[in-house]
C-alpha atoms as a PDB file:
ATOM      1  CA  UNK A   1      80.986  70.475 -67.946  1.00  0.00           C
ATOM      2  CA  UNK A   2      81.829  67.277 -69.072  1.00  0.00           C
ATOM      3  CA  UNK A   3      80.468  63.770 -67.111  1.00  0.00           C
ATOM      4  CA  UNK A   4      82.786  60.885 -66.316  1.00  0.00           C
ATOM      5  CA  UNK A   5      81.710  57.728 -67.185  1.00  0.00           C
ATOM      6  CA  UNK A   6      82.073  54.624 -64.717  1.00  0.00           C
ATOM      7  CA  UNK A   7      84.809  52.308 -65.347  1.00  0.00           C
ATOM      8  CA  UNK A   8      84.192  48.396 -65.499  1.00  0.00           C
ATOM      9  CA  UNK A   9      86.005  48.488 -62.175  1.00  0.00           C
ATOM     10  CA  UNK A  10      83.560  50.687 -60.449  1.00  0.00           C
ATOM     11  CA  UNK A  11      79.906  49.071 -61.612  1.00  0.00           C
ATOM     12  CA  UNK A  12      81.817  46.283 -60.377  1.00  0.00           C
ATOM     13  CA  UNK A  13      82.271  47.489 -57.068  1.00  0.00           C
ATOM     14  CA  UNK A  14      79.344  49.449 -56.733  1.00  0.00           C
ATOM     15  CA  UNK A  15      76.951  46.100 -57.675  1.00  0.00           C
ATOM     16  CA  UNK A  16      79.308  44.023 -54.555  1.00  0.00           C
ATOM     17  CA  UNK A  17      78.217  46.931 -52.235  1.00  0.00           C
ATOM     18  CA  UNK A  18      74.637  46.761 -53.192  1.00  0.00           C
ATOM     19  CA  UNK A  19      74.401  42.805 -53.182  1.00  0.00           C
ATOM     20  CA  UNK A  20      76.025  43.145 -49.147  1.00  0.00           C
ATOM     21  CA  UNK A  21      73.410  45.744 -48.426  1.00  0.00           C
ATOM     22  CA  UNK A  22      70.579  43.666 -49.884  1.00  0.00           C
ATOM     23  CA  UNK A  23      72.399  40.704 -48.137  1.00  0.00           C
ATOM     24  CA  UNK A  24      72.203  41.929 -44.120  1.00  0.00           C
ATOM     25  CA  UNK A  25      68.986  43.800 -44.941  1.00  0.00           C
ATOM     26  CA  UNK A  26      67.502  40.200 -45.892  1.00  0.00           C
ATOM     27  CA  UNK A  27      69.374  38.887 -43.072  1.00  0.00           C
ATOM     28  CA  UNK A  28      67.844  41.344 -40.752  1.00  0.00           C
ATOM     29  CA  UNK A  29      64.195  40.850 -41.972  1.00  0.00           C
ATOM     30  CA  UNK A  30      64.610  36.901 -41.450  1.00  0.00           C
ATOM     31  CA  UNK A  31      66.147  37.252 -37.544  1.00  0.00           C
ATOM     32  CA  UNK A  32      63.175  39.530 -36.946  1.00  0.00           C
ATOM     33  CA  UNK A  33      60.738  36.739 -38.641  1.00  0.00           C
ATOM     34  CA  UNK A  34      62.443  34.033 -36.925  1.00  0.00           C
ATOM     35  CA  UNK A  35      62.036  36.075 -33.163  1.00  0.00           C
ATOM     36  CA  UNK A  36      58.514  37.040 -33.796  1.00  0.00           C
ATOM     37  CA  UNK A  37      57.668  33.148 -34.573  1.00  0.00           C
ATOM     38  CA  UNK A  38      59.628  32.051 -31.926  1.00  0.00           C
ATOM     39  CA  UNK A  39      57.410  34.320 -29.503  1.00  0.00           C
ATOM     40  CA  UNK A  40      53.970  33.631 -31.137  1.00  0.00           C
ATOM     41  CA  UNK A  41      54.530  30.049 -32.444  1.00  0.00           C
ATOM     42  CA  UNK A  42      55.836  27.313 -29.190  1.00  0.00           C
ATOM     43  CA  UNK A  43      57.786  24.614 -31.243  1.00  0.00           C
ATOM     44  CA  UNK A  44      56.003  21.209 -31.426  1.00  0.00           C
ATOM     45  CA  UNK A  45      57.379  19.961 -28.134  1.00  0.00           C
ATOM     46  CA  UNK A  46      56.358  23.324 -26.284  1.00  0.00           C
ATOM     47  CA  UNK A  47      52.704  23.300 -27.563  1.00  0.00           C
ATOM     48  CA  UNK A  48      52.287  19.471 -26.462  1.00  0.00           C
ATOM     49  CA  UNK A  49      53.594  19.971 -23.108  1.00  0.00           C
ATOM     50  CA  UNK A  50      51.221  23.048 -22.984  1.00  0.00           C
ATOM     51  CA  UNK A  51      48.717  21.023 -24.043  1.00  0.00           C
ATOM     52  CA  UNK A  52      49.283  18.235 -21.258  1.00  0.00           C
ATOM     53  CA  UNK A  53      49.740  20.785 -18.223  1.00  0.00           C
ATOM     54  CA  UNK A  54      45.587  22.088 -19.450  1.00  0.00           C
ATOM     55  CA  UNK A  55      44.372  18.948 -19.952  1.00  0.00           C
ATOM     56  CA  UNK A  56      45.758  17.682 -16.567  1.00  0.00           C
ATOM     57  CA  UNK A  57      44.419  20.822 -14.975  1.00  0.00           C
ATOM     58  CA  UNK A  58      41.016  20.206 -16.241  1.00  0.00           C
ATOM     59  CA  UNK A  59      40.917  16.656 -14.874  1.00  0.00           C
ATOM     60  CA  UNK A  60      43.038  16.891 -11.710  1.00  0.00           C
ATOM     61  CA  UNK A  61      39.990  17.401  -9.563  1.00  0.00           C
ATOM     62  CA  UNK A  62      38.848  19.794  -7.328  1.00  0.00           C
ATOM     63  CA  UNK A  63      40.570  22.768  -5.964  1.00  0.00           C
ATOM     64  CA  UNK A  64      39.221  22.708  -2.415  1.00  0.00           C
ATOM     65  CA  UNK A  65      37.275  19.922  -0.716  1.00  0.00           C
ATOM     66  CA  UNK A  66      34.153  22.162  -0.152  1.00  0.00           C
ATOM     67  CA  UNK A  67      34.089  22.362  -4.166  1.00  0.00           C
ATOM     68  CA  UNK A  68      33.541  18.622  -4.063  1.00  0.00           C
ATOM     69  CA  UNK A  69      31.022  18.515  -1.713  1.00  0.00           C
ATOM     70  CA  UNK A  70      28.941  21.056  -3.998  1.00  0.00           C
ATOM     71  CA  UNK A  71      29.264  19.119  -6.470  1.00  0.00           C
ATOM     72  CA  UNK A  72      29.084  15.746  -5.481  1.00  0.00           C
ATOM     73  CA  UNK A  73      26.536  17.001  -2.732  1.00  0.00           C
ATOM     74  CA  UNK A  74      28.249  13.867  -0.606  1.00  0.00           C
ATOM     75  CA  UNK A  75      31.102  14.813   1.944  1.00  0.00           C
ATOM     76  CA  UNK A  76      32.874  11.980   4.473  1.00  0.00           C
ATOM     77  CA  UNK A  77      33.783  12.714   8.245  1.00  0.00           C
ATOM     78  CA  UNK A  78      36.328  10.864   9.719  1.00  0.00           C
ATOM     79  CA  UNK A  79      35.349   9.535  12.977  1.00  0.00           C
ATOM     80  CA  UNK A  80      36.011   7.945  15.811  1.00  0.00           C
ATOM     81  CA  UNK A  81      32.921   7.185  18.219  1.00  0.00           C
ATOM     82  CA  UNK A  82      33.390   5.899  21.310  1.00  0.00           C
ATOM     83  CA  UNK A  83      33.206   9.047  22.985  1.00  0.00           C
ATOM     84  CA  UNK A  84      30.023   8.942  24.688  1.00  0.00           C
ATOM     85  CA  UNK A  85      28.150  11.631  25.185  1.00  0.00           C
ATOM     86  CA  UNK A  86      30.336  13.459  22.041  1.00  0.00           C
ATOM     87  CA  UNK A  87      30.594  10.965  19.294  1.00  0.00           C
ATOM     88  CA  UNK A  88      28.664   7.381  19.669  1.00  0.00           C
ATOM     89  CA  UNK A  89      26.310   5.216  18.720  1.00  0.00           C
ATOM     90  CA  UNK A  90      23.110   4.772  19.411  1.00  0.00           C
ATOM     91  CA  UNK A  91      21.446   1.013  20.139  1.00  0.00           C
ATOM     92  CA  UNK A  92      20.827   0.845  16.070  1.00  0.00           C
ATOM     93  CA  UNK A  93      24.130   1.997  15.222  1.00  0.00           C
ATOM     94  CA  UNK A  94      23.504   5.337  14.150  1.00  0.00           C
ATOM     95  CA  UNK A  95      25.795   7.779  14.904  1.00  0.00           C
ATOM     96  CA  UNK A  96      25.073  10.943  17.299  1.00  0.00           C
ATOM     97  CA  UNK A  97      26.337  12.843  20.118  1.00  0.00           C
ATOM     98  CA  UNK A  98      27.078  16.499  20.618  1.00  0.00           C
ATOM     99  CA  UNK A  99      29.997  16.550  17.734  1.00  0.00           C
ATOM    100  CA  UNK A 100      28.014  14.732  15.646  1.00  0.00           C
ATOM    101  CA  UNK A 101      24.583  16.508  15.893  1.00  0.00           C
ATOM    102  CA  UNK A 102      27.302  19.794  14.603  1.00  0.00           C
ATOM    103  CA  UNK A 103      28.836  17.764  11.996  1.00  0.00           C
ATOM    104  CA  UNK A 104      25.640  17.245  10.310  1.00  0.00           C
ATOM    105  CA  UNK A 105      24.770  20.690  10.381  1.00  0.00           C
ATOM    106  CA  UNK A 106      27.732  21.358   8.538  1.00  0.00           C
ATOM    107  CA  UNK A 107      26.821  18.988   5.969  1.00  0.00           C
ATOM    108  CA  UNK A 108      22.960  20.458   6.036  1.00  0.00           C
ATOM    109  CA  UNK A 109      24.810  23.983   5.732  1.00  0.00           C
ATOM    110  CA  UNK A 110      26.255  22.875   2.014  1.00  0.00           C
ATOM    111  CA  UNK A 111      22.999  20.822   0.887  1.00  0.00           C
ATOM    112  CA  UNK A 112      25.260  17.473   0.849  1.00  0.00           C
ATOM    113  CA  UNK A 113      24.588  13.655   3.300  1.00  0.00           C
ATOM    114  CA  UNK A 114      27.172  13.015   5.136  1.00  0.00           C
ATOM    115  CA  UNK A 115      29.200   9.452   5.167  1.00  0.00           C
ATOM    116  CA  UNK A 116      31.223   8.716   8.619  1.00  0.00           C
ATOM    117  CA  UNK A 117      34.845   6.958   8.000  1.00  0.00           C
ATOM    118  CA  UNK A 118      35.155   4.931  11.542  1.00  0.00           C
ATOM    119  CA  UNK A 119      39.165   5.073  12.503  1.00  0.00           C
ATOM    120  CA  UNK A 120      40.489   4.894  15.833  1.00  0.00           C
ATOM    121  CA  UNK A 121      41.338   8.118  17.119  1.00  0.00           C
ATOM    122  CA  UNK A 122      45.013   7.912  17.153  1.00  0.00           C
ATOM    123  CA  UNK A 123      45.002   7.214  13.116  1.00  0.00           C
ATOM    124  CA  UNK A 124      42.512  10.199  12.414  1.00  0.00           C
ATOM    125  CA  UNK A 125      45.367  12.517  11.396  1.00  0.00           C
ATOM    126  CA  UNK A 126      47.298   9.986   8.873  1.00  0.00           C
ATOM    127  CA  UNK A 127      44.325   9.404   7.435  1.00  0.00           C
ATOM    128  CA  UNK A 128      43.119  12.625   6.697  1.00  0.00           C
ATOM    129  CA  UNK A 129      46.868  13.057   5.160  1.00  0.00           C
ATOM    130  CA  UNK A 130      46.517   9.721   3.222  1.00  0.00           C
ATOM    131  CA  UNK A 131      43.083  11.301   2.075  1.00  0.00           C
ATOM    132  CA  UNK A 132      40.865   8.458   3.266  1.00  0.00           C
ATOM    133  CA  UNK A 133      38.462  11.154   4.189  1.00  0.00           C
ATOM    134  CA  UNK A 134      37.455  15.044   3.554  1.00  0.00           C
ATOM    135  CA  UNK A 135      37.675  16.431   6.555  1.00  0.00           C
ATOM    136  CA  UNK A 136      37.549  15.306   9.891  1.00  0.00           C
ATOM    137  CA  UNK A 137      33.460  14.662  11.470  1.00  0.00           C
ATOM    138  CA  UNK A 138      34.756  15.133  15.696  1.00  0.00           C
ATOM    139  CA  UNK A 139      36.745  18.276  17.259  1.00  0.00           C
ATOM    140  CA  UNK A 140      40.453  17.161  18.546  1.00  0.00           C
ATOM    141  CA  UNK A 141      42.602  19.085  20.441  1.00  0.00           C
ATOM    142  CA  UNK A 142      44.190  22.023  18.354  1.00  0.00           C
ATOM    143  CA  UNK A 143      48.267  21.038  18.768  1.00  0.00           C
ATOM    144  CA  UNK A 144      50.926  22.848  16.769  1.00  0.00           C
ATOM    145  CA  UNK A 145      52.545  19.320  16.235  1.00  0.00           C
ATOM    146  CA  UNK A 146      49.112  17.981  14.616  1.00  0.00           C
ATOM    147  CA  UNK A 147      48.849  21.684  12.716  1.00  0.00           C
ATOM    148  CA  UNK A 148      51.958  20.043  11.078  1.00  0.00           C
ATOM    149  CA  UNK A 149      50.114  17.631   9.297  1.00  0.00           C
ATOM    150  CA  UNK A 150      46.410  19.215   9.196  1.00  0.00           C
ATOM    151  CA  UNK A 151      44.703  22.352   8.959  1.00  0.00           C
ATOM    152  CA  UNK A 152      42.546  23.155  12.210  1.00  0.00           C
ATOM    153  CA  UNK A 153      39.508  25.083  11.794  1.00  0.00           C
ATOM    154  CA  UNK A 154      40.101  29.033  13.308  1.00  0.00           C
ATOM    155  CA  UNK A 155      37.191  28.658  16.138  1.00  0.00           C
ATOM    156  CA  UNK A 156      37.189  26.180  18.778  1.00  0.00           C
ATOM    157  CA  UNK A 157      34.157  23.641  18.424  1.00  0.00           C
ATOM    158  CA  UNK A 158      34.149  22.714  22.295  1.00  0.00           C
ATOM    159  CA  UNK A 159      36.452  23.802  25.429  1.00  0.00           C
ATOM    160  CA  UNK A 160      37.031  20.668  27.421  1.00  0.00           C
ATOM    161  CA  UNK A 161      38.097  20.633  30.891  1.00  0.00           C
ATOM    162  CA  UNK A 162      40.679  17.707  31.615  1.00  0.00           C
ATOM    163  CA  UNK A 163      39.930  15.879  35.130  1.00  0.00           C
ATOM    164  CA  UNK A 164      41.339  12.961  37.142  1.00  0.00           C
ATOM    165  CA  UNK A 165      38.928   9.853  37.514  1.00  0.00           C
ATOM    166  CA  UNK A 166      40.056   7.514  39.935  1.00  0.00           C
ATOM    167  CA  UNK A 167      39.677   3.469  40.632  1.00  0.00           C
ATOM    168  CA  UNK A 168      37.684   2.295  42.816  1.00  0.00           C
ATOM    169  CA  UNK A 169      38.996   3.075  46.645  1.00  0.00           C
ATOM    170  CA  UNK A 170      41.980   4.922  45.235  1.00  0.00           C
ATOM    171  CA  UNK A 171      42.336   8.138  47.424  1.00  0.00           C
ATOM    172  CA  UNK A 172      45.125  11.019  47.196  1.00  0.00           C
ATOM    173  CA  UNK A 173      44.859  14.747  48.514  1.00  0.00           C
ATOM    174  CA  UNK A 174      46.734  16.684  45.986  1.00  0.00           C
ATOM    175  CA  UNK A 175      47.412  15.311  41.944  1.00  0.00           C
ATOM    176  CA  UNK A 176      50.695  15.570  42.652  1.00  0.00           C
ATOM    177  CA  UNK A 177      50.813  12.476  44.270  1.00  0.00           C
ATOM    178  CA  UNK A 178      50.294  10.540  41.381  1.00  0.00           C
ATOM    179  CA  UNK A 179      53.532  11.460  40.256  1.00  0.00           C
ATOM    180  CA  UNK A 180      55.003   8.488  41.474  1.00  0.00           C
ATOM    181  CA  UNK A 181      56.290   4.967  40.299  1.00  0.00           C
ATOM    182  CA  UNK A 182      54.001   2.737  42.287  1.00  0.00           C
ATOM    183  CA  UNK A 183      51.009   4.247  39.946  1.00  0.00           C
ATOM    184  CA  UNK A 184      49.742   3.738  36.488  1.00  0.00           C
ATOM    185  CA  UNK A 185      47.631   5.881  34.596  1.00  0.00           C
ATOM    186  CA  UNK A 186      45.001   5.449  31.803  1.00  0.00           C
ATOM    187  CA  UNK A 187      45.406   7.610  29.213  1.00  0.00           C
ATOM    188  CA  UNK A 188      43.857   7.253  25.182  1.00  0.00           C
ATOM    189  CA  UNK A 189      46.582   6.797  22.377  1.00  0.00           C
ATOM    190  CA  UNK A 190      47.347  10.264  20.539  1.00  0.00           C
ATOM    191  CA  UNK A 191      45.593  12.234  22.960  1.00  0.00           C
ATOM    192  CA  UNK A 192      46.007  15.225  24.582  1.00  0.00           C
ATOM    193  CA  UNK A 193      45.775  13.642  27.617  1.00  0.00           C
ATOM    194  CA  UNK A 194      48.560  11.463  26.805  1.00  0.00           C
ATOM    195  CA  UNK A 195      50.781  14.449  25.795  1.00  0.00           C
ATOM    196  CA  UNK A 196      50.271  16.067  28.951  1.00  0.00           C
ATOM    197  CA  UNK A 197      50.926  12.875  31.749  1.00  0.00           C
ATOM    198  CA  UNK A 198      54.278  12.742  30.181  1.00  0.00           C
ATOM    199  CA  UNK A 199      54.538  16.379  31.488  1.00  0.00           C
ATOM    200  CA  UNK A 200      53.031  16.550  34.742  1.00  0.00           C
ATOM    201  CA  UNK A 201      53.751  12.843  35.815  1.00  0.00           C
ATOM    202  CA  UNK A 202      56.904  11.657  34.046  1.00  0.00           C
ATOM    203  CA  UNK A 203      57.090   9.390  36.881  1.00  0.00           C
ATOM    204  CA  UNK A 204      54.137   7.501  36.543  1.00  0.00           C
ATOM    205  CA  UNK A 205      53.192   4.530  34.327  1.00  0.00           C
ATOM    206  CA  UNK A 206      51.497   4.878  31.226  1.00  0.00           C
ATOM    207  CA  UNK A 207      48.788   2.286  29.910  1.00  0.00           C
ATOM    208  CA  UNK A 208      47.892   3.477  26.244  1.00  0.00           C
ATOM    209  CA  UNK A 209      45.183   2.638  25.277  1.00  0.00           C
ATOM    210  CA  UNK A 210      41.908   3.089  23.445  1.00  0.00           C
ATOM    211  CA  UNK A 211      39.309   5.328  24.350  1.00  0.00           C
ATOM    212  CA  UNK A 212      36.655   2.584  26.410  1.00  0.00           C
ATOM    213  CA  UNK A 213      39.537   0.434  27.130  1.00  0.00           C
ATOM    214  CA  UNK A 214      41.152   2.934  29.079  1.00  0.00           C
ATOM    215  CA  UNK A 215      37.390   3.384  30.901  1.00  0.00           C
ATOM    216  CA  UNK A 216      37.469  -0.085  31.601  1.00  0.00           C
ATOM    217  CA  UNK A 217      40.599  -0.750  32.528  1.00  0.00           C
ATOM    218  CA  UNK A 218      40.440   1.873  35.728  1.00  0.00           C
ATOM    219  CA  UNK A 219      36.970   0.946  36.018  1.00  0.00           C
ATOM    220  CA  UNK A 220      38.528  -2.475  36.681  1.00  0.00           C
ATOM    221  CA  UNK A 221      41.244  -1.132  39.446  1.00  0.00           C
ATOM    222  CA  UNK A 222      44.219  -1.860  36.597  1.00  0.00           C
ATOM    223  CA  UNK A 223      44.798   1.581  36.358  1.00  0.00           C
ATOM    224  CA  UNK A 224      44.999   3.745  39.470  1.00  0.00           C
ATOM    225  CA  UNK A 225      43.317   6.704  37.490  1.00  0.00           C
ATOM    226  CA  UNK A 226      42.341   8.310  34.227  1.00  0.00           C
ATOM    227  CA  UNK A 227      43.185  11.872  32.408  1.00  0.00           C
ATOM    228  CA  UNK A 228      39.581  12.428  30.802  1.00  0.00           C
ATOM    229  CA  UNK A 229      37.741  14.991  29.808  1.00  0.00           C
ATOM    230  CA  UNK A 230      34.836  16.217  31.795  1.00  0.00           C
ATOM    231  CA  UNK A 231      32.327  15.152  28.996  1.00  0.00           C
ATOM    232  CA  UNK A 232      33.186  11.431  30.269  1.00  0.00           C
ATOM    233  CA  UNK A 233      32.502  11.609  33.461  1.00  0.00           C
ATOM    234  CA  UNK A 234      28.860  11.434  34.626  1.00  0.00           C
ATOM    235  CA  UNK A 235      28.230   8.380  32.316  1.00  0.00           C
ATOM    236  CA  UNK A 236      31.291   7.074  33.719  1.00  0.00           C
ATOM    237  CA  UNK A 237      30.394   7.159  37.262  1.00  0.00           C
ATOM    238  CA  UNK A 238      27.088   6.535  36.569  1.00  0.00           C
ATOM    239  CA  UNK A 239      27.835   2.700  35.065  1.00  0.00           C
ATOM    240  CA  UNK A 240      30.443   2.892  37.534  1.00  0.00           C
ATOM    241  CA  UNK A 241      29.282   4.567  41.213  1.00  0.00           C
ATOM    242  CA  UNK A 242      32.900   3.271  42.581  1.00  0.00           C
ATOM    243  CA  UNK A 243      34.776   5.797  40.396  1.00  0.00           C
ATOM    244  CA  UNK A 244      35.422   9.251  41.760  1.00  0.00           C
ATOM    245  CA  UNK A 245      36.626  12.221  40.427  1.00  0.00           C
ATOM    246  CA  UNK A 246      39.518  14.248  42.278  1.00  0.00           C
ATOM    247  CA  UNK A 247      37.811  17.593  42.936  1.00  0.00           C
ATOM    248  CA  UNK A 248      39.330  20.708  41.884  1.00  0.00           C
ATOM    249  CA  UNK A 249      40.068  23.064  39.365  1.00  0.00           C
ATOM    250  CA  UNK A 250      40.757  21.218  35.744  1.00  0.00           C
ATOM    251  CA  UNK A 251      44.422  19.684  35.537  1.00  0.00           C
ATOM    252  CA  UNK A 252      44.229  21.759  32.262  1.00  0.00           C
ATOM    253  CA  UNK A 253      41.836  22.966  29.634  1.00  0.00           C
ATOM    254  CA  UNK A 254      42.098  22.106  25.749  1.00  0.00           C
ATOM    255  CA  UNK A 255      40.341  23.767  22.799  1.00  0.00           C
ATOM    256  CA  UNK A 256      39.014  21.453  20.265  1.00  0.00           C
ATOM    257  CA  UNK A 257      38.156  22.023  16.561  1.00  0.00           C
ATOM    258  CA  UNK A 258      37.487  20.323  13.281  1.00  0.00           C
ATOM    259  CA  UNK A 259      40.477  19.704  11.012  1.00  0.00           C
ATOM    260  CA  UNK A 260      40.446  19.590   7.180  1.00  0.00           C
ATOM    261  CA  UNK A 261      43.600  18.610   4.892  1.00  0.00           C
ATOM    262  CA  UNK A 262      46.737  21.033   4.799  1.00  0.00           C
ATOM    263  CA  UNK A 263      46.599  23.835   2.772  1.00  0.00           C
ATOM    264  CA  UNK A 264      42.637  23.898   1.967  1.00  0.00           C
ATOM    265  CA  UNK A 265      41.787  27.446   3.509  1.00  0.00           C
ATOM    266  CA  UNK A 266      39.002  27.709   1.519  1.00  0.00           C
ATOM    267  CA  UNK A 267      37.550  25.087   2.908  1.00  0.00           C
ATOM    268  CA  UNK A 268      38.276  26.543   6.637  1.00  0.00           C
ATOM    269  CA  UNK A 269      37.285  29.747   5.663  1.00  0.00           C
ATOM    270  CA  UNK A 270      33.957  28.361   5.047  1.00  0.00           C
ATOM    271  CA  UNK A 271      33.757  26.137   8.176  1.00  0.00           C
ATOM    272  CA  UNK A 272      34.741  29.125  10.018  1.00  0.00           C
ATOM    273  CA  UNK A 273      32.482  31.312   9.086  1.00  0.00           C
ATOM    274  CA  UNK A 274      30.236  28.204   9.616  1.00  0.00           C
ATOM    275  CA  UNK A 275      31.391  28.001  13.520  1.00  0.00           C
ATOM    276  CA  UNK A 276      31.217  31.490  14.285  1.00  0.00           C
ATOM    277  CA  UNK A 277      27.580  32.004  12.893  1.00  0.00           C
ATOM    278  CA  UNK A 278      26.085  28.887  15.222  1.00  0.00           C
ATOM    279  CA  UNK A 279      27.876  30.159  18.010  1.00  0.00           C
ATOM    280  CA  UNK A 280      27.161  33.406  17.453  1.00  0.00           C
ATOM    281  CA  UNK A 281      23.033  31.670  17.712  1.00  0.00           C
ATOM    282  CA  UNK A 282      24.324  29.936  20.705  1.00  0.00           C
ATOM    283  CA  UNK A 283      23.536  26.428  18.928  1.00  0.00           C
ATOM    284  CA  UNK A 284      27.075  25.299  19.886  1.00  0.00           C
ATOM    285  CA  UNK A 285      26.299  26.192  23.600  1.00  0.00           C
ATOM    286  CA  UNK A 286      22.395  24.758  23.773  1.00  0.00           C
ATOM    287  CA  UNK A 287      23.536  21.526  22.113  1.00  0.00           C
ATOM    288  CA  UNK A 288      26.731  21.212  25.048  1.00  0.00           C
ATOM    289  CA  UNK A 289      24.590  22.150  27.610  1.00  0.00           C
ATOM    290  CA  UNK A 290      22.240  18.986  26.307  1.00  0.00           C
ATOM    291  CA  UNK A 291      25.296  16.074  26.067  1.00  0.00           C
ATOM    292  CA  UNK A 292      27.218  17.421  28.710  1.00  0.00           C
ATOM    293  CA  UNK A 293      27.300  20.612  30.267  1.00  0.00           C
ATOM    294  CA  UNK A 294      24.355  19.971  32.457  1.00  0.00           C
ATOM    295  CA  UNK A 295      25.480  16.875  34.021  1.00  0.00           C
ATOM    296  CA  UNK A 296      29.102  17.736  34.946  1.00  0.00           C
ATOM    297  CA  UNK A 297      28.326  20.726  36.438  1.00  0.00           C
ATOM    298  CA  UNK A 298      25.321  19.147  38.571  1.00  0.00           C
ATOM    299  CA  UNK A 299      29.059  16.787  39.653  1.00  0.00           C
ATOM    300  CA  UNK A 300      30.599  20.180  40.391  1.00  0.00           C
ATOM    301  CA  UNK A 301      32.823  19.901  37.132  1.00  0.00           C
ATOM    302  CA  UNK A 302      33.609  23.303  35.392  1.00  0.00           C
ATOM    303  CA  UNK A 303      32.385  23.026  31.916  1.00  0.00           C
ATOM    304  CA  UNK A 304      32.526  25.467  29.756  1.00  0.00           C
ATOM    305  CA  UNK A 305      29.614  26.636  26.872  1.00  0.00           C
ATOM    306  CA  UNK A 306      31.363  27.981  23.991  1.00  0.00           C
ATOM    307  CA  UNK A 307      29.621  31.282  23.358  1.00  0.00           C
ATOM    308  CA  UNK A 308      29.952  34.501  21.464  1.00  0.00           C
ATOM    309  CA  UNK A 309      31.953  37.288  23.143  1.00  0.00           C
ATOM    310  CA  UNK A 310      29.331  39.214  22.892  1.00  0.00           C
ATOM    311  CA  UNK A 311      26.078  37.903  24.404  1.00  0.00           C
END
């Protein structure tokens, strides 16, 4: 049997087919190239913005306050302290007080001194948002409004009992009788205390003030009373023996804690694990006991020991 040559025609075709086959298999092999570098290789722009993002990473700081503290073995408490017995001064100028004496124990806890930021209590929380300090060095009143801006610690520091100190030869039988125009009542800017007279005596007058200027101005009969916490009172009455105190159960009770900037819950993991252990050794109750427990109960104040649920 005979075989048929191929005609000029057909190595002509045949060599177009091969040349398109060689032609998308090339193809083919460069698209796969081109993904796979695409994948493995960033363009210039890509690797200098990955670049950046590290380097700013590595130099943005610390992750969590307490890291900073380890590491710069320094951490600063913002403070206000005219609180006496809580948070003041002593003759020298040195700072102490029940909240204090904690506060350094904290610091003790992670090896590092502590530096005290003074700011008056009613700028404490914008400052710890504006960063002007690491946390703050005194317990305040744990308020879901404030939670808005800080991060409370999980355990309360102190319980404080809220009385009613009144002027000199100011008399009423029942608190609700200060609910009325013809009376003005002391109460410390940002406070608790100032929160709650809105509430209970929305017809009264408000002075706002600061902490001992609100002491001294119903010490001074300018104010017809005070909202104050019982830790206030017996040094209080005791500069001033014309003050009184309306007896009774508290007008309310407020738990207090540290506070620490939004969002750092490794830091208030730490300072509650910190809280619960000295409670848990009753230091938080033998030091309130010391500045304050003591004395308003020997005025027939409740005051409360914070203690561990189960001693």
């Amino acid at each position: 049997m005979s075989r048929v040559l191929p005609t000029t025609e057909d190595e002509a075709k045949i060599s177009q087919a091969t040349d398109r086959r060689h032609f998308i298999k090339g193809a083919g092999l460069a698209l796969g190239a081109s993904a796979l570098t695409g994948l493995a290789m960033p363009s210039s722009a890509e690797a200098v913005t990955s670049t950046t993002k590290k380097s700013e990473s590595a130099t943005s700081g610390y992750d969590s306050v307490i890291d900073k503290v380890l590491a710069t073995k320094e951490i600063s408490f913002g403070v206000d302290l005219t609180f006496k017995p809580i948070q003041y001064k002593t003759a020298s100028g040195t700072p102490t007080g029940y909240i204090v004496d904690l506060a350094n124990k904290l610091a003790a806890s992670l090896g590092a001194t502590p530096k005290w930021v003074e700011i008056p209590f009613g700028e404490l929380f914008a400052g710890q948002v504006a960063g002007k300090f690491d946390m703050s060095g005194i317990a305040a009143t744990i308020k879901p409004e404030r939670a808005q801006k800080v991060l409370f610690a999980g355990l309360p520091a102190f319980v404080e009992s809220n009385v009613v100190l009144l002027k000199p030869g100011f008399k009423v039988s029942s608190l609700e009788q200060l609910n009325s125009s013809s009376v003005t009542i002391a109460v410390v800017l940002g406070s608790s205390q100032e929160s709650a007279a809105q509430i209970l005596y929305p017809k009264a007058k408000l002075k706002r003030l600061a902490n001992q200027a609100a002491l001294a101005d119903v010490s001074a009969g300018r104010s017809n009373a005070m909202i104050v916490g019982e830790f206030e009172v017996a040094d209080a009455v005791k500069n001033q023996p014309n003050l009184t105190v309306f007896k009774g159960k508290p007008v309310f009770v407020d738990e207090n804690s540290f506070f620490m900037p939004a969002g750092d819950y490794k830091l208030k993991a730490y300072v509650d694990t910190w809280l619960r252990y000295e409670t848990s050794h009753n230091n938080l109750a033998g030091l309130w006991d010391k500045y304050v427990g003591n004395d308003a109960r020997k005025m027939g104040l409740q005051s409360v020991s914070v203690t561990s649920s189960w001693t």
